[in-house]
Protein backbone atom coordinates (compact mmCIF):
# COMPACT_ATOMS: atom_id res chain seq x y z
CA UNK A 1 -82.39 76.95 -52.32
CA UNK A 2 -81.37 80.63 -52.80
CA UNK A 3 -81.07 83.71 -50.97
CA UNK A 4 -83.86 83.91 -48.34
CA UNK A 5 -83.39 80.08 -47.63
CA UNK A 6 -86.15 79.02 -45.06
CA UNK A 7 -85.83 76.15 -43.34
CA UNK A 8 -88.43 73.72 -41.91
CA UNK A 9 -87.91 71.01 -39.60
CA UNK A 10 -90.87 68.43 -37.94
CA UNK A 11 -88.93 67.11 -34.84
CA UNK A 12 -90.97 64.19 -33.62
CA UNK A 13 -91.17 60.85 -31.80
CA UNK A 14 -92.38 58.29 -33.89
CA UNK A 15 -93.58 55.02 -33.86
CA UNK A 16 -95.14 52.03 -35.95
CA UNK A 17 -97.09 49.86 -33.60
CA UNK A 18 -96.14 50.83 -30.09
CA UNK A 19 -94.31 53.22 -27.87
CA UNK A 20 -91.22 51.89 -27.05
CA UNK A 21 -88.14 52.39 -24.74
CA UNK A 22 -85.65 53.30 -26.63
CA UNK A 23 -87.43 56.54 -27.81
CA UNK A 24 -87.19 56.59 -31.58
CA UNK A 25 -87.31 60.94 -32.64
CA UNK A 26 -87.22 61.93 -36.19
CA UNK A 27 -85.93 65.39 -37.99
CA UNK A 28 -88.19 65.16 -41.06
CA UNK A 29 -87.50 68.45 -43.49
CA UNK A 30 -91.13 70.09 -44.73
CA UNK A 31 -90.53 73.11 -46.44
CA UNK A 32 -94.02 73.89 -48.05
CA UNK A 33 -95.43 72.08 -45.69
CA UNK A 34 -96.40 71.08 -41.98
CA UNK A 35 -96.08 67.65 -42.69
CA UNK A 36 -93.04 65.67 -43.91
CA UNK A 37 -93.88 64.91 -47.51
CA UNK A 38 -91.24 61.88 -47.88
CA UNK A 39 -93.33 60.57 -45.16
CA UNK A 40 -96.36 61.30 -47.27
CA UNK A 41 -94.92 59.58 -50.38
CA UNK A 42 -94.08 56.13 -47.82
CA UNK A 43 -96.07 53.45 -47.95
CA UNK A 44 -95.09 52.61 -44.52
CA UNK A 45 -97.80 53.88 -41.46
CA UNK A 46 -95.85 55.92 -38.66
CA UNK A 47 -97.82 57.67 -36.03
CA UNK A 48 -95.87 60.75 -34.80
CA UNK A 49 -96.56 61.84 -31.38
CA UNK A 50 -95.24 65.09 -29.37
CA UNK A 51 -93.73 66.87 -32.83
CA UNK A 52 -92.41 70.43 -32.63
CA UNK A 53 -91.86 72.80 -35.66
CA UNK A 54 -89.09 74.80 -36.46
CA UNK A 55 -88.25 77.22 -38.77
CA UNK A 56 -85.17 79.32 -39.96
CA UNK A 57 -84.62 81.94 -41.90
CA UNK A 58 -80.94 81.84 -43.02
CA UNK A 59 -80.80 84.96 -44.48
CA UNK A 60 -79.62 86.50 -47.59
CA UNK A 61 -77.22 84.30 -48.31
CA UNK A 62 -76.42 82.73 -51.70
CA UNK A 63 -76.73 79.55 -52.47
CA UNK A 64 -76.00 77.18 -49.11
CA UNK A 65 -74.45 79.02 -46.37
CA UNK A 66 -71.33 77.63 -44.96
CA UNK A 67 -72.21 75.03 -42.09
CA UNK A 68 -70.77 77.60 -39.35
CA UNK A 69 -73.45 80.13 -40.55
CA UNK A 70 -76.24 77.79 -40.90
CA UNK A 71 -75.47 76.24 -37.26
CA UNK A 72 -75.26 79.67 -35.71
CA UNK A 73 -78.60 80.79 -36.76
CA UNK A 74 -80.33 77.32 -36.31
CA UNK A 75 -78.67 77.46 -32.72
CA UNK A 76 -79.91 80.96 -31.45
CA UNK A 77 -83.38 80.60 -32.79
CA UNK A 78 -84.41 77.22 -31.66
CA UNK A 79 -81.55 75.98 -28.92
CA UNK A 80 -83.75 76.29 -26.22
CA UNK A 81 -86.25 75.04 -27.53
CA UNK A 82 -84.99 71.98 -28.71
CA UNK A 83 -83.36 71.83 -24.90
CA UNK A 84 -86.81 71.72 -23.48
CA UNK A 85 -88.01 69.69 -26.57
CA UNK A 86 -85.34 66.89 -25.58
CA UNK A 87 -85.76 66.95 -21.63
CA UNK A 88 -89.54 66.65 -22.14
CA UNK A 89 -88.70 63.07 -23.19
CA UNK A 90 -89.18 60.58 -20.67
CA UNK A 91 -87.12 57.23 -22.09
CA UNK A 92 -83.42 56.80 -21.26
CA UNK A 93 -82.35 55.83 -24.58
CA UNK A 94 -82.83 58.12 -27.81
CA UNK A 95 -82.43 57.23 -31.64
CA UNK A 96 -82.52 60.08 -33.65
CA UNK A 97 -83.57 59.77 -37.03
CA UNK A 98 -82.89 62.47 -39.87
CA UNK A 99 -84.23 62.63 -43.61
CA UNK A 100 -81.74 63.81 -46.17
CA UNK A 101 -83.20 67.25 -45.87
CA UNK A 102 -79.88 69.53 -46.88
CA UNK A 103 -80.31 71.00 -43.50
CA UNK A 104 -81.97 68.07 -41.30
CA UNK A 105 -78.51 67.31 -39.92
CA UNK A 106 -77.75 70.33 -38.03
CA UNK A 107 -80.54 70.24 -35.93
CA UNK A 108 -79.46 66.55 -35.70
CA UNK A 109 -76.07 67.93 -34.18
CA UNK A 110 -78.31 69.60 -31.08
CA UNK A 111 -80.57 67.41 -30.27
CA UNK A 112 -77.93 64.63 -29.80
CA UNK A 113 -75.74 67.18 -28.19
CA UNK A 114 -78.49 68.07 -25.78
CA UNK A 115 -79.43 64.74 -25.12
CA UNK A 116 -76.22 63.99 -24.00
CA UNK A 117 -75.57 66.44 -21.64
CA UNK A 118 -79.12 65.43 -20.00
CA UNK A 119 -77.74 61.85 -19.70
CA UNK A 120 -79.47 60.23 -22.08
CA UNK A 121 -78.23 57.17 -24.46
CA UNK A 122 -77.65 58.90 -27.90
CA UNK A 123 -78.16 56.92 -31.33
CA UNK A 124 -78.36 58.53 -34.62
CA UNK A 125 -78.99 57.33 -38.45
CA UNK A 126 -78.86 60.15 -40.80
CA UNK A 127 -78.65 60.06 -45.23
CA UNK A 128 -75.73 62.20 -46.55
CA UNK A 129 -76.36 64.46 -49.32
CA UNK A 130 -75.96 62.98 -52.57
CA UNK A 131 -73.26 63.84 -54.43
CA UNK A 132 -74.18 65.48 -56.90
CA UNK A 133 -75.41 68.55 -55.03
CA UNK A 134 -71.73 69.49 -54.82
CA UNK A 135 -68.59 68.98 -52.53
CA UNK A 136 -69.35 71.87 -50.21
CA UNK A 137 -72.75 70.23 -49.41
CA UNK A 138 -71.15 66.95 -49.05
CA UNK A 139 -67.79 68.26 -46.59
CA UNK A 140 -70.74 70.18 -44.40
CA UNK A 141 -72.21 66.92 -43.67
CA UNK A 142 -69.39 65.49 -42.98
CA UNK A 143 -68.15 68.10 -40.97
CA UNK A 144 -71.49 67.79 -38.65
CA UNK A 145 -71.77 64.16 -39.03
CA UNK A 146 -67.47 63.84 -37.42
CA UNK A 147 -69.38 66.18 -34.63
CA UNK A 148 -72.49 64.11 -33.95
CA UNK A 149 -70.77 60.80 -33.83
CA UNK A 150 -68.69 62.03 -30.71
CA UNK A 151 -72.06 62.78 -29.17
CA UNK A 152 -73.37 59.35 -29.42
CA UNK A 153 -73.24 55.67 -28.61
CA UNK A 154 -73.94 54.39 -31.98
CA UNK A 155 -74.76 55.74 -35.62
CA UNK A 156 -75.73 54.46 -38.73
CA UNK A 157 -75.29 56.19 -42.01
CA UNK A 158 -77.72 55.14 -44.86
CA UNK A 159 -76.39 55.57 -48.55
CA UNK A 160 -77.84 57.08 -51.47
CA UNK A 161 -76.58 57.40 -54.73
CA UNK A 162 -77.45 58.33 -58.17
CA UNK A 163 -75.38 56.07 -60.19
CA UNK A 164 -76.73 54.16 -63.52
CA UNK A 165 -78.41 51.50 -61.83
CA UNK A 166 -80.77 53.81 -59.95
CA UNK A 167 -81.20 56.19 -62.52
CA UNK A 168 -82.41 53.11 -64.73
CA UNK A 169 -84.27 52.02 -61.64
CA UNK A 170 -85.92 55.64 -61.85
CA UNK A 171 -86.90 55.88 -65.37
CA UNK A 172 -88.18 52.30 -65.15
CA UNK A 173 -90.64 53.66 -62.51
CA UNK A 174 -91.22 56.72 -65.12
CA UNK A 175 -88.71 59.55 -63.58
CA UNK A 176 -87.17 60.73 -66.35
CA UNK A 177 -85.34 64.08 -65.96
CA UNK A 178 -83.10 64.86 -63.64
CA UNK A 179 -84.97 66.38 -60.22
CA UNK A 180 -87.22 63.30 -60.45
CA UNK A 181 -84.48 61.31 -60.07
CA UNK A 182 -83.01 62.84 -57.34
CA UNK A 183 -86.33 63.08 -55.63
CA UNK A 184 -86.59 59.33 -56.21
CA UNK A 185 -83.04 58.33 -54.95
CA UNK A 186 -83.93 60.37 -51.92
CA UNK A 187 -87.31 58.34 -51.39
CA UNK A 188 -85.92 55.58 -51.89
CA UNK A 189 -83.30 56.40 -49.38
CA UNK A 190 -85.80 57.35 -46.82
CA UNK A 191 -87.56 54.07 -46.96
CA UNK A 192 -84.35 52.40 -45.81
CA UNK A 193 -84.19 54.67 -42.88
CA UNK A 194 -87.78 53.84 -41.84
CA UNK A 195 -86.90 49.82 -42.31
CA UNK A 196 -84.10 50.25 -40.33
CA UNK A 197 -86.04 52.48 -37.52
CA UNK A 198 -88.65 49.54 -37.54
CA UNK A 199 -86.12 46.80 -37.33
CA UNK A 200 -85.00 48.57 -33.91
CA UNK A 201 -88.56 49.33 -33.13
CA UNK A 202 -88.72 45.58 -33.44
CA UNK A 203 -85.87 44.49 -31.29
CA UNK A 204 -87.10 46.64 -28.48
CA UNK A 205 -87.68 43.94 -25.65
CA UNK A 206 -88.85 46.33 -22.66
CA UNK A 207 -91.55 48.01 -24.06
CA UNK A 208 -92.83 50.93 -21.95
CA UNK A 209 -96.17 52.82 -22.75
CA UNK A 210 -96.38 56.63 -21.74
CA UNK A 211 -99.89 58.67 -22.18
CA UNK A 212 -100.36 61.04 -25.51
C-alpha cells in the first residue's frame, strides 16, 4: 500500500452451522472487493449474517501511516457506526475475529472497546503481521493488540510465519516467488483462525437462535 491507502473492512457475524450465544463477529479485510477473498480461497462454509462495510481513505500518506494516524481517521469516519453496529447485537458474549489484513486490527481495537462499554463479554483472536513486512508494522500491532487485550476477557493470537519450512511447504503447493508465499502463509494462517472460531462455535452449549 502507498499513498492514497484505502481501506476495506467486512464486519460481520458469522457462523458455520448455527447461531450461537456467544456471538462470533469477524473483521475480514476486502480491498478490491465486497467480499473477503481469504474467505473465498477457504474451503471451509461460513454464512455471514448482519455484515457492515467500511471504508477509509488514509490519505496521502507514504507507505503505512503511523498507528496514531491510521486510528484517528478509522475512528472519526466509522466510530459511530461501529457503536450502533455493536449495540445492534443481541448476545451477551462477543468473539471478535480479525484476518491479518495490515489494518483489520484497528477496527478490532473499537469494536471490543465499544462492546465493552455496552457490557458485553469481549473475546478476541487476531494474526499479527508477519515479519517480514517490517518492524514498524509489527510494533503497530503490538501497540493495538497491548490496547485490545485490556478490553477483553480472553484473546488468542494465531501465528504466522514465513520461515523455511513454510516456504518449502509453499513451493511444494507451487508458490514460488515471494508474494505467493506470503499470500499463502497468510491463508494458511486464516484457516487456523476459522478452526479455532469453529472449535468455540462447537463448545457453545446454550445455543440461542435470533431471526435474519
Amino acid at each position: 500500500m502507498g499513498p492514497g491507502t484505502q481501506v476495506k473492512n467486512i464486519v460481520g457475524e458469522f457462523h458455520f452451522k448455527r447461531i450461537t450465544n456467544p456471538a462470533f463477529i469477524g473483521i475480514f479485510d476486502c480491498q478490491r472487493n465486497n467480499f473477503p477473498p481469504r474467505l473465498n480461497a477457504s474451503r471451509k462454509k461460513v454464512e455471514i449474517r448482519r455484515s457492515i462495510l467500511t471504508t477509509s481513505f488514509l490519505g496521502d500518506c507514504t507507505g503505512y501511516p503511523k498507528n496514531g494516524i491510521a486510528e484517528a481517521i478509522i475512528g472519526e469516519q466509522h466510530l459511530e457506526f461501529l457503536e450502533s453496529y455493536v449495540k445492534s447485537i443481541p448476545q451477551d458474549v462477543l468473539w471478535f475475529a480479525a484476518d491479518c489484513g495490515l489494518y483489520s486490527h484497528i477496527t478490532l481495537k473499537f469494536l471490543a472497546m465499544l462492546a465493552k462499554q455496552s457490557g458485553k463479554s469481549v473475546n478476541s483472536i487476531a494474526i499479527p503481521p508477519l515479519k517480514l513486512y517490517g518492524p514498524r508494522v509489527s510494533s503497530n500491532f503490538e501497540a493495538s493488540w497491548g490496547e485490545i487485550t485490556e478490553y477483553c476477557d480472553s484473546s488468542v493470537l494465531i501465528e504466522a510465519s514465513l520461515d523455511k519450512e513454510t516456504a518449502s511447504m509453499a513451493k511444494q503447493e507451487g508458490f514460488n516467488n515471494l508474494l505467493e508465499q506470503v499470500k499463502f502463509v497468510e491463508q494458511k494462517a486464516f484457516n487456523s483462525l476459522l478452526e479455532k472460531v469453529e472449535f468455540l462455535e462447537q463448545l457453545a452449549s446454550n445455543f440461542v437462535h435470533y431471526p435474519t
